[in-house]
Protein backbone atom coordinates (compact mmCIF):
# COMPACT_ATOMS: atom_id res chain seq x y z
CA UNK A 1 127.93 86.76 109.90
CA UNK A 2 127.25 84.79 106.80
CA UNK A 3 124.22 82.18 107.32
CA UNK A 4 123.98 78.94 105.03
CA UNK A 5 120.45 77.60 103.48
CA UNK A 6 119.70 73.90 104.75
CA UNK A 7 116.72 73.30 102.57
CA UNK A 8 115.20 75.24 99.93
CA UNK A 9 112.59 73.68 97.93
CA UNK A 10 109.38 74.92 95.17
CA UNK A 11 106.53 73.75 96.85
CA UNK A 12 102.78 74.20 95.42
CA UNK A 13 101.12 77.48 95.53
CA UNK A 14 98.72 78.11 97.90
CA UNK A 15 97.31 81.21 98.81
CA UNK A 16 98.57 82.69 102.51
CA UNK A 17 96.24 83.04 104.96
CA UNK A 18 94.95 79.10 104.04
CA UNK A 19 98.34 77.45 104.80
CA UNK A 20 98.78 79.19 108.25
CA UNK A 21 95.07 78.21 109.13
CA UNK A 22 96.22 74.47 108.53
CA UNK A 23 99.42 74.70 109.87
CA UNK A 24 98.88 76.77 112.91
CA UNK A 25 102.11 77.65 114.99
CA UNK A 26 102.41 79.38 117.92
CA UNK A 27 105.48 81.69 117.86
CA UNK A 28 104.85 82.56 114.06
CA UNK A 29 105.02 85.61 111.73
CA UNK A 30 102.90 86.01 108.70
CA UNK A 31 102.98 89.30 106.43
CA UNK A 32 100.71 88.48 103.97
CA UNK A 33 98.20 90.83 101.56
CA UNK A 34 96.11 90.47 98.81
CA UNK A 35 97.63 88.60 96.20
CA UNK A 36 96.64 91.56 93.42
CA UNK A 37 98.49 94.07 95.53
CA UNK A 38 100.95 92.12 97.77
CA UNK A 39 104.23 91.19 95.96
CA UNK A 40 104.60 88.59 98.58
CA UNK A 41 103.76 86.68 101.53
CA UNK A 42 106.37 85.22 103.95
CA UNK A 43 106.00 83.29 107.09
CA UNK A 44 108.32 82.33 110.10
CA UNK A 45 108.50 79.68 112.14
CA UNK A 46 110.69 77.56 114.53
CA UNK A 47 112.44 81.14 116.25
CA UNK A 48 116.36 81.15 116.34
CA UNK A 49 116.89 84.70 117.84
CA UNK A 50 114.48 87.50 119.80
CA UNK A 51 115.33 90.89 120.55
CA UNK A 52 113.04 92.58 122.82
CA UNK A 53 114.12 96.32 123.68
CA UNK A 54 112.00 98.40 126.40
CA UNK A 55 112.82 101.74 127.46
CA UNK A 56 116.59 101.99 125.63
CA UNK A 57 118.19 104.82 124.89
CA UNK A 58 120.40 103.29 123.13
CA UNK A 59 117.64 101.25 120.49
CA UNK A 60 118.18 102.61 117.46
CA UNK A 61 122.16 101.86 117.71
CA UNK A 62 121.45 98.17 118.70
CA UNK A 63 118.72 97.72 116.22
CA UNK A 64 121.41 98.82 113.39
CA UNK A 65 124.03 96.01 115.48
CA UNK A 66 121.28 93.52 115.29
CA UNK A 67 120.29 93.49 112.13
CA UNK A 68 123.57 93.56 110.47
CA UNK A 69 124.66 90.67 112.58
CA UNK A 70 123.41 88.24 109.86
CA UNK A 71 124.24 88.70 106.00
CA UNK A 72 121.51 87.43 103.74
CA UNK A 73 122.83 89.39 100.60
CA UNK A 74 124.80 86.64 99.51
CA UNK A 75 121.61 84.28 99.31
CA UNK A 76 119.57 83.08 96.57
CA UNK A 77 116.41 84.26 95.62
CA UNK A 78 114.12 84.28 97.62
CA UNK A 79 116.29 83.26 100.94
CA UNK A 80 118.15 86.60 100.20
CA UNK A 81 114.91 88.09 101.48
CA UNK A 82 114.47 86.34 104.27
CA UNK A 83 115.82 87.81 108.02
CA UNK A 84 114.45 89.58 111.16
CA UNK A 85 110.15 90.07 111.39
CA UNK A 86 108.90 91.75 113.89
CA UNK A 87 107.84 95.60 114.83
CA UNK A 88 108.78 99.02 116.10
CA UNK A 89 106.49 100.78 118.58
CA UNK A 90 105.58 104.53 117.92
CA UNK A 91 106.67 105.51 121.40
CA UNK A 92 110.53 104.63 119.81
CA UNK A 93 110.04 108.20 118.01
CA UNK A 94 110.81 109.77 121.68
CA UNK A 95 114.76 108.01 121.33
CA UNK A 96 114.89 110.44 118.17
CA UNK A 97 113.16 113.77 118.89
CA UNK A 98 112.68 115.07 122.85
CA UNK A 99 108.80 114.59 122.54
CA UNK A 100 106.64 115.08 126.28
CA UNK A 101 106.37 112.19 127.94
CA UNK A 102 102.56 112.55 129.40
CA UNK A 103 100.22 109.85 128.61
CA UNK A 104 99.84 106.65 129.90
CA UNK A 105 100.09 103.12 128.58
CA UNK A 106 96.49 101.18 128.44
CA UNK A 107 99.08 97.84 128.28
CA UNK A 108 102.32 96.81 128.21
CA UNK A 109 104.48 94.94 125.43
CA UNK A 110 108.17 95.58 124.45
CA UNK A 111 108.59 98.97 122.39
CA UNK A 112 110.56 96.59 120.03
CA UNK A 113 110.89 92.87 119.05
CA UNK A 114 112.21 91.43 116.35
CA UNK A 115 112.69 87.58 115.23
CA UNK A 116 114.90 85.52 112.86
CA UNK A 117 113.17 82.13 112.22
CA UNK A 118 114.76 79.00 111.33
CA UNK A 119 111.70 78.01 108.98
CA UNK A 120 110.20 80.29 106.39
CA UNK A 121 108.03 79.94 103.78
CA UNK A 122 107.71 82.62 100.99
CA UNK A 123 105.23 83.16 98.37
CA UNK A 124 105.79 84.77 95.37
CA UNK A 125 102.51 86.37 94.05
CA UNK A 126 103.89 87.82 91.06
CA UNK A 127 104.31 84.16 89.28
CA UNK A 128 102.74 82.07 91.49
CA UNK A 129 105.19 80.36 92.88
CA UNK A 130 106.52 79.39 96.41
CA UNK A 131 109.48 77.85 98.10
CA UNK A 132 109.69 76.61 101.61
CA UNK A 133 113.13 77.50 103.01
CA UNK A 134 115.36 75.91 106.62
CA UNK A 135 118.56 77.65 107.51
CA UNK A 136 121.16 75.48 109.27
CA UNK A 137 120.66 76.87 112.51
CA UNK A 138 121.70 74.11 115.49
CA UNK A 139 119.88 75.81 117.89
CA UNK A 140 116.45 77.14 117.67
CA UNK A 141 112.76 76.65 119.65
CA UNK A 142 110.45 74.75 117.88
CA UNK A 143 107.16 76.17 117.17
CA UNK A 144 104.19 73.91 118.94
CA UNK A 145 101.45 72.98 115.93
CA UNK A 146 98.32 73.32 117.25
CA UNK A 147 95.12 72.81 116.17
CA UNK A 148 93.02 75.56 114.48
CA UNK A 149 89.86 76.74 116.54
CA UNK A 150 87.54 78.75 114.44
CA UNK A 151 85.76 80.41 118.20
CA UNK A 152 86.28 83.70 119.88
CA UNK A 153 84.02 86.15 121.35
CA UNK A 154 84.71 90.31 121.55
CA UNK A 155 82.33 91.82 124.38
CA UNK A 156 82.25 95.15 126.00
CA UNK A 157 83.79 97.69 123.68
CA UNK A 158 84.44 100.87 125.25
CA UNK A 159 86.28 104.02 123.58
CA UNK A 160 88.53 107.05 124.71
CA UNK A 161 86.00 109.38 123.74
CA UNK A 162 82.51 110.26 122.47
CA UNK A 163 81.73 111.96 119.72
CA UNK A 164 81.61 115.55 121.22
CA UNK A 165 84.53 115.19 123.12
CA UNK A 166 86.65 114.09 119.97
CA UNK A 167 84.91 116.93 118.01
CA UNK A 168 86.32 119.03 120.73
CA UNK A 169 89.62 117.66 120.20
CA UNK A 170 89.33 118.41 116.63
CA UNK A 171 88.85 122.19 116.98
CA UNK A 172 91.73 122.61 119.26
CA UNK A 173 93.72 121.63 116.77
CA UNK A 174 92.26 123.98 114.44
CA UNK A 175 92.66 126.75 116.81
CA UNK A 176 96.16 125.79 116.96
CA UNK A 177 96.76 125.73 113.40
CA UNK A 178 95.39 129.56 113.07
CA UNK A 179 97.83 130.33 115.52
CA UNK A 180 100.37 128.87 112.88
CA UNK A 181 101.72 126.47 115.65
CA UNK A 182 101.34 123.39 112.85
CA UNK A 183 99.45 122.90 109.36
CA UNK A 184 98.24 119.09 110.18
CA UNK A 185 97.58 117.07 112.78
CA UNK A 186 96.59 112.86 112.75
CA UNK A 187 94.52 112.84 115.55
CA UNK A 188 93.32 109.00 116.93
CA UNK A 189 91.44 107.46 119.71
CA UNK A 190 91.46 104.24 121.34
CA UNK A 191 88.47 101.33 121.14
CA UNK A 192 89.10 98.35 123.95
CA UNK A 193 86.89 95.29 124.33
CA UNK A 194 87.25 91.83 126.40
CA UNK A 195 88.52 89.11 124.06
CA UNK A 196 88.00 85.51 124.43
CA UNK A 197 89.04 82.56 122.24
CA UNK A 198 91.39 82.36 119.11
CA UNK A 199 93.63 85.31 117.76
CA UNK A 200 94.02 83.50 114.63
CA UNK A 201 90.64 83.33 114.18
CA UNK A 202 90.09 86.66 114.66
CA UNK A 203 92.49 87.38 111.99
CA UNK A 204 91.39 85.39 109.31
CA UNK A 205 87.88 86.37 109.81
CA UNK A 206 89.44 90.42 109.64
CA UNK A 207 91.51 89.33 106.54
CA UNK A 208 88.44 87.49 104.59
CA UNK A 209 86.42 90.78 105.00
CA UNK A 210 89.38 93.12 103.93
CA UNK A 211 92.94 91.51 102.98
CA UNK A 212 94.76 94.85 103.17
CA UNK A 213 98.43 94.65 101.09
CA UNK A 214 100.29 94.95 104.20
CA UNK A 215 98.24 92.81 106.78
CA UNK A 216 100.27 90.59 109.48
CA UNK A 217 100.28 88.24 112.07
CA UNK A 218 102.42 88.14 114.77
CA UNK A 219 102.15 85.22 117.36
CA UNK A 220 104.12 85.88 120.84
CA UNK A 221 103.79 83.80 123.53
CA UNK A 222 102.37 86.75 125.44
CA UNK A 223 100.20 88.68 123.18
CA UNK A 224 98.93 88.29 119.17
CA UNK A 225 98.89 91.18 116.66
CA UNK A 226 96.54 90.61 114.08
CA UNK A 227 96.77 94.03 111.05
CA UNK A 228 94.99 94.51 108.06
CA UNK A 229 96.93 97.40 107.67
CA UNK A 230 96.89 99.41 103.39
CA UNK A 231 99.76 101.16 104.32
CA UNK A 232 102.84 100.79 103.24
CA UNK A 233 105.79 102.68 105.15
CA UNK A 234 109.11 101.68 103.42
CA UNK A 235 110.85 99.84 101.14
CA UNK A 236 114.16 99.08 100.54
CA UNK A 237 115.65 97.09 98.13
CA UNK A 238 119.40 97.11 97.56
CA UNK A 239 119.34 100.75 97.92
CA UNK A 240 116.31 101.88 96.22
CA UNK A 241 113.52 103.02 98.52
CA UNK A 242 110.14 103.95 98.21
CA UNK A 243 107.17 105.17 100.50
CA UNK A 244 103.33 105.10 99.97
CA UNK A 245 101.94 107.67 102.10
CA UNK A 246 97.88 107.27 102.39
CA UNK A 247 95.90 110.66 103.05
CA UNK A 248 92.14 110.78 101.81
CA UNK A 249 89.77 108.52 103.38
CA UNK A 250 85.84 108.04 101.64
CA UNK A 251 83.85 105.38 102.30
CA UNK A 252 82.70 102.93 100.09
CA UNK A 253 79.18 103.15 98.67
CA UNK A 254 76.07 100.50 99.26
CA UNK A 255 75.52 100.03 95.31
CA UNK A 256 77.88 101.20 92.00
CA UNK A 257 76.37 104.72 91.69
CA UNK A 258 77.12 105.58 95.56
CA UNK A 259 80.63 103.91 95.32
CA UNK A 260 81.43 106.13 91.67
CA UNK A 261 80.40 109.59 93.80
CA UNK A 262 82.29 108.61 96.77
CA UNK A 263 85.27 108.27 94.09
CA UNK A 264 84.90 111.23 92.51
CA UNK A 265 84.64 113.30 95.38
CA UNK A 266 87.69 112.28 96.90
CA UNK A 267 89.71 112.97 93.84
CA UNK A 268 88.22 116.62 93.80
CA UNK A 269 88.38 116.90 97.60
CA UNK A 270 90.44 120.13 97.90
CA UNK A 271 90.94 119.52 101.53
CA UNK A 272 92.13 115.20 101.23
CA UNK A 273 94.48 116.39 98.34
CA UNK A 274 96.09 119.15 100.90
CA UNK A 275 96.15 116.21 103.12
CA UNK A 276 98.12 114.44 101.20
CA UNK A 277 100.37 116.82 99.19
CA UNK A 278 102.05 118.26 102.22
CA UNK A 279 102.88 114.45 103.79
CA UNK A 280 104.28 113.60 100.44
CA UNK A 281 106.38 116.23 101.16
CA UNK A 282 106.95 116.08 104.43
CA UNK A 283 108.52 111.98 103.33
CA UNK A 284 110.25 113.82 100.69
CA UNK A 285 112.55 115.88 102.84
CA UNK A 286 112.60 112.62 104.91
CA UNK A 287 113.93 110.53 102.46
CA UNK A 288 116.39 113.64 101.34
CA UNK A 289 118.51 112.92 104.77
CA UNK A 290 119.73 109.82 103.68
CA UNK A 291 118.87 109.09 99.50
CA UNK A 292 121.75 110.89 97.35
CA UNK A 293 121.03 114.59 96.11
CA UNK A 294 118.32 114.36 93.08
CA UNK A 295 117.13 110.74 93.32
CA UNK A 296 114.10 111.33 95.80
CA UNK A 297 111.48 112.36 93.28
CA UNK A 298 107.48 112.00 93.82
CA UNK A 299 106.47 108.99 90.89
CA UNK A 300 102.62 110.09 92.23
CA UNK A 301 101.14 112.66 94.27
CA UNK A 302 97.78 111.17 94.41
CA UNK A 303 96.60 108.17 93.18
CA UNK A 304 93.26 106.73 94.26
CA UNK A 305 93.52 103.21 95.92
CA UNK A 306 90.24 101.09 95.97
CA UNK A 307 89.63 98.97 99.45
CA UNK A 308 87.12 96.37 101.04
CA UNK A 309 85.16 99.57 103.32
CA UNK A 310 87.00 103.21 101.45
CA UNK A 311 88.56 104.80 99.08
CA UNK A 312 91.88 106.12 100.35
CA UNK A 313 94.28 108.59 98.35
CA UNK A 314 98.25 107.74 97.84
CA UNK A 315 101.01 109.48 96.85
CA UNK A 316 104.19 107.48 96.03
CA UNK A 317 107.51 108.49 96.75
CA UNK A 318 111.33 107.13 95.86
CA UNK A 319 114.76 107.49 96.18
CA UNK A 320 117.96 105.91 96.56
CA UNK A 321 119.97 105.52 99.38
CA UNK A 322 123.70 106.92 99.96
CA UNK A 323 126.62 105.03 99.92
CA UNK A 324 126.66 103.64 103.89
CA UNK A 325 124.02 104.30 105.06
CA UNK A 326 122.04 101.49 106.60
CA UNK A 327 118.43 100.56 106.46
CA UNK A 328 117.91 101.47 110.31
CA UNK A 329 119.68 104.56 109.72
CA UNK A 330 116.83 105.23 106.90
CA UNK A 331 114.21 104.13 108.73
CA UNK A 332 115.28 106.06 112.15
CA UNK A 333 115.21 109.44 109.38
CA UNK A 334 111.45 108.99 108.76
CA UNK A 335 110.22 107.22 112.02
CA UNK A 336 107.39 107.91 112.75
CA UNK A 337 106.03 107.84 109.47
CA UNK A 338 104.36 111.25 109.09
CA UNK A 339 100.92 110.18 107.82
CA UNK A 340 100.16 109.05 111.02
CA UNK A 341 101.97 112.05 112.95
CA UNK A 342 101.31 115.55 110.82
CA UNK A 343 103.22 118.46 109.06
CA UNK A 344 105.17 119.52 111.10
CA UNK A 345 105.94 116.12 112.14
CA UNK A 346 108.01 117.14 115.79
CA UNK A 347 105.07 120.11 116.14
CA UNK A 348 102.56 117.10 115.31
CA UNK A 349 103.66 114.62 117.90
CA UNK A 350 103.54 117.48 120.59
CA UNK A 351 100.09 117.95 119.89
CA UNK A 352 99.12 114.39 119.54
CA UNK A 353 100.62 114.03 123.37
CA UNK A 354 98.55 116.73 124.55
CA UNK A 355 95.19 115.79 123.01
CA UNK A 356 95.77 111.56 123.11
CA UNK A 357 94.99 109.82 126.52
CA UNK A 358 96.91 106.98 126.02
CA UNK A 359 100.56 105.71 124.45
CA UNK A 360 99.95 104.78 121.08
CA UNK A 361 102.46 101.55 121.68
CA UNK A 362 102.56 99.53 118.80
CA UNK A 363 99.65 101.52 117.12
CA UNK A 364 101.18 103.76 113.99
CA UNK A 365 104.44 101.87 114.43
CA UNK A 366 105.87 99.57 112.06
CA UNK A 367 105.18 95.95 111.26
CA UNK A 368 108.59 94.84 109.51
CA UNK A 369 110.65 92.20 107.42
CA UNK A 370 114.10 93.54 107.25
CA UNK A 371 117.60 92.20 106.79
CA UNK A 372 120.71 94.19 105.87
CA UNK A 373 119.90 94.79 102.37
CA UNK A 374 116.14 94.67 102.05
CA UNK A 375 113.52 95.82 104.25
CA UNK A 376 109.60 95.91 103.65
CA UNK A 377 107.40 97.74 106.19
CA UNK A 378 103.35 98.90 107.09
CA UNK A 379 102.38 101.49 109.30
CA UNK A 380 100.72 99.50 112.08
CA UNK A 381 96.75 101.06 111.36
CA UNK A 382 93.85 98.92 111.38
CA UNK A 383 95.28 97.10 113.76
CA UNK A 384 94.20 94.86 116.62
CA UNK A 385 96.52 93.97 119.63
CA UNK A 386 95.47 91.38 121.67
CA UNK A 387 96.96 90.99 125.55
CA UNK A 388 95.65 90.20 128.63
CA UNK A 389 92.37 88.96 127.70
CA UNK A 390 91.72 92.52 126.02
CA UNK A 391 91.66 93.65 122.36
CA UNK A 392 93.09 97.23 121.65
CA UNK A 393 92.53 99.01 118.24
CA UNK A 394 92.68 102.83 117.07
CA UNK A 395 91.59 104.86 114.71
CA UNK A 396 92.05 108.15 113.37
CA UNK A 397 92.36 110.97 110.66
CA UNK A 398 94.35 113.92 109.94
CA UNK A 399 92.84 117.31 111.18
CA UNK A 400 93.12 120.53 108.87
CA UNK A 401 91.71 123.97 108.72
CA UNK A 402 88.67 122.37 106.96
CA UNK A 403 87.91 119.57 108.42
CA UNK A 404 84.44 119.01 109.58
CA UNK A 405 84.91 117.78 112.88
CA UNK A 406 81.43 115.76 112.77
CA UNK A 407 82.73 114.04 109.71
CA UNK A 408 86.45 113.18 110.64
CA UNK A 409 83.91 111.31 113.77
CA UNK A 410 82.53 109.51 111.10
CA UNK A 411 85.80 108.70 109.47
CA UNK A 412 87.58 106.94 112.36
CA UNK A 413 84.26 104.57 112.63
CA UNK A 414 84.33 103.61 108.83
CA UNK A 415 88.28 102.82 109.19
CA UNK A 416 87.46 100.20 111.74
CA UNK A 417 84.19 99.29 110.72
CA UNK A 418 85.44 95.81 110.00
CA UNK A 419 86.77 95.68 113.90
CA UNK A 420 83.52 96.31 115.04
CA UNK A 421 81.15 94.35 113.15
CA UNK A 422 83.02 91.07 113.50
CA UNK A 423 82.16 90.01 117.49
CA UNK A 424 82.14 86.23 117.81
CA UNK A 425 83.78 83.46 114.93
CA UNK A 426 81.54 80.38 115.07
């Protein structure tokens, strides 16, 4: 179905994260990053459609129905990348591979749910320039303006596990990998604390101290997801894809000659570069299912990415896609996105079951703008998720034969070390 534009207009620049503060809108979508690493920003507002999908067999097919119901391709720029924002739960990964289905879920939102707005507004950081754009929907729910409230209050965090007992967890895995059961394994673990007050507050205040490229926020009527995610999964532009696997974590330093060491010893780190290498290949055999024979080729296998709390390592990956095959069809090839699963990635997610208490829901999912011809995606990490009066985050690392299970401890804490320092906005 082709859609018409309304309205488009150039409106002044202004940076993201500023115009949602002042125009605050419940049922809203805002992918937004750093303006030096984000190509663009886009928010939604006034929702036309929602698609929620809970246990479904039948997902991925309706996904690929749903978001080829509306053509965009035919649009001007930027309207032409406008079209359904939402995200894809981890858990959807079972509808593709026969995974065990033990854990437990510490709360409960859709595995899937995906938007089309009436109202967008996109930002072009590459030239500073932004348009405000209304498609001539009739019918649509108008999103309540409210006003901005700079309080909340975080209280009570608990986590899955201690140190010891994640150290524990740590050497299982390397027991498991000497019996050549799997090479790599991302383990995680669950923080939890009682939230009070504004979501968007909470965001902003995450997003001052570290505006990762791919952060979002997501405003449901029944929860908030508020990412500061560096991670991109894909991209998809007219057939040309590309992935940006991270692998290598240090942390940053507390003066210039700490921060320089840190550097240096992650690009010499034998064991982050191992880390890395085989998930750039693992996404390179991923991409290979659906990009035409010799386009996927690896532009970088490990370039060093600088960020508010670490260092992180990233390879970069492309490829272009065969004739007819869609973007859900790409993305159901590499879902889960095996940075945040392991090498092997079925092998992985076995593992992960086994040593994980809880569902990892919308945690190492995807955040996602997509429409039928253009899709850009994150891998949902440094993440909160806010329901039920209760904030839920994760962390984690990937385990190998060397890891130091004392430091990957260490390495989940300095991921989310912006989570936990931030308690109460004033």
């Amino acid at each position: 179905m082709k859609i018409e534009i309304a309205k488009i207009k150039q409106v002044d620049f202004n940076e993201a994260s500023l115009w949602i503060k002042e125009n605050n809108y419940q049922n809203s979508a805002l992918l937004t990053g750093d303006p030096l690493q984000s190509e663009f920003s886009i928010c939604g507002w006034n929702p036309v459609e929602e698609a929620l999908f809970s246990n479904d067999k039948q997902v991925w097919a309706k996904l690929d129905k749903l978001i080829n119901k509306y053509d965009f391709a035919h649009l001007v720029y930027p309207a032409n990348r406008c079209g359904w924002i939402g995200y894809l739960n981890y858990d959807l990964g079972r509808y593709i591979e026969s995974i065990p289905d033990k854990n437990i879920y510490s709360y409960q939102i859709p595995q899937a749910r995906l938007v089309i707005y009436k109202n967008y507004r996109y930002w072009d950081n590459k030239n500073n320039k932004c348009w405000e754009i209304e498609f001539a929907f009739t019918e649509y729910e108008t999103s309540k303006k409210t006003n901005y409230l700079e309080n909340y209050q975080l209280a009570n965090f608990t986590q899955e596990c201690n140190e010891s007992e994640y150290c524990q967890k740590v050497e299982t895995i390397q027991d498991l990998i000497l019996q050549g059961e799997v090479y790599e394994v991302n383990l995680t673990q669950q923080f939890s604390a009682d939230f009070i007050g504004s979501s968007l507050a909470f965001f902003l205040n995450l997003y001052e101290k570290n505006n990762g490229p791919f952060s979002a926020y997501l405003s449901y009527s029944d929860f908030t997801v508020a990412s500061i995610s560096p991670e991109q999964f894909l991209y998809c532009d007219q057939g040309k894809v590309s992935t940006k696997p991270i692998k290598g974590t240090a942390p940053r330093g507390k003066n210039d000659q700490e921060d320089q060491a840190n550097r240096d010893f992650l690009l010499s780190s034998k064991k982050d570069l191992a880390e890395l290498h085989m998930i750039v290949d693992l996404l390179r055999n991923d991409l290979s299912k659906v990009c035409q024979i010799g386009s996927v080729k690896v532009l970088n296998p490990n370039k060093l990415e600088v960020f508010a709390n670490v260092f992180h390592l990233v390879g970069i990956v492309e490829g272009r896609l065969k004739p007819n095959i869609s973007i859900v069809n790409l993305i159901k090839a590499c879902f889960p996105g095996g940075s945040i699963t392991g090498c092997p990635k079925i092998a992985s997610m076995k593992v992960i079951e086994d040593l994980e208490s809880y569902k990892r829901n919308l945690y190492t999912g995807s955040i996602l703008l997509v429409n039928k011809t253009f899709l850009t995606s994150s891998i949902v990490i440094r993440t909160g998720i806010i329901v039920d009066d209760k904030l839920y985050v994760n962390s984690g690392g990937a385990i190998t034969i060397d890891s130091q299970p004392a430091n990957e401890y260490q390495e989940i804490l300095h991921k989310i070390r912006n989570f936990l320092d931030i308690k109460e906005g004033k």
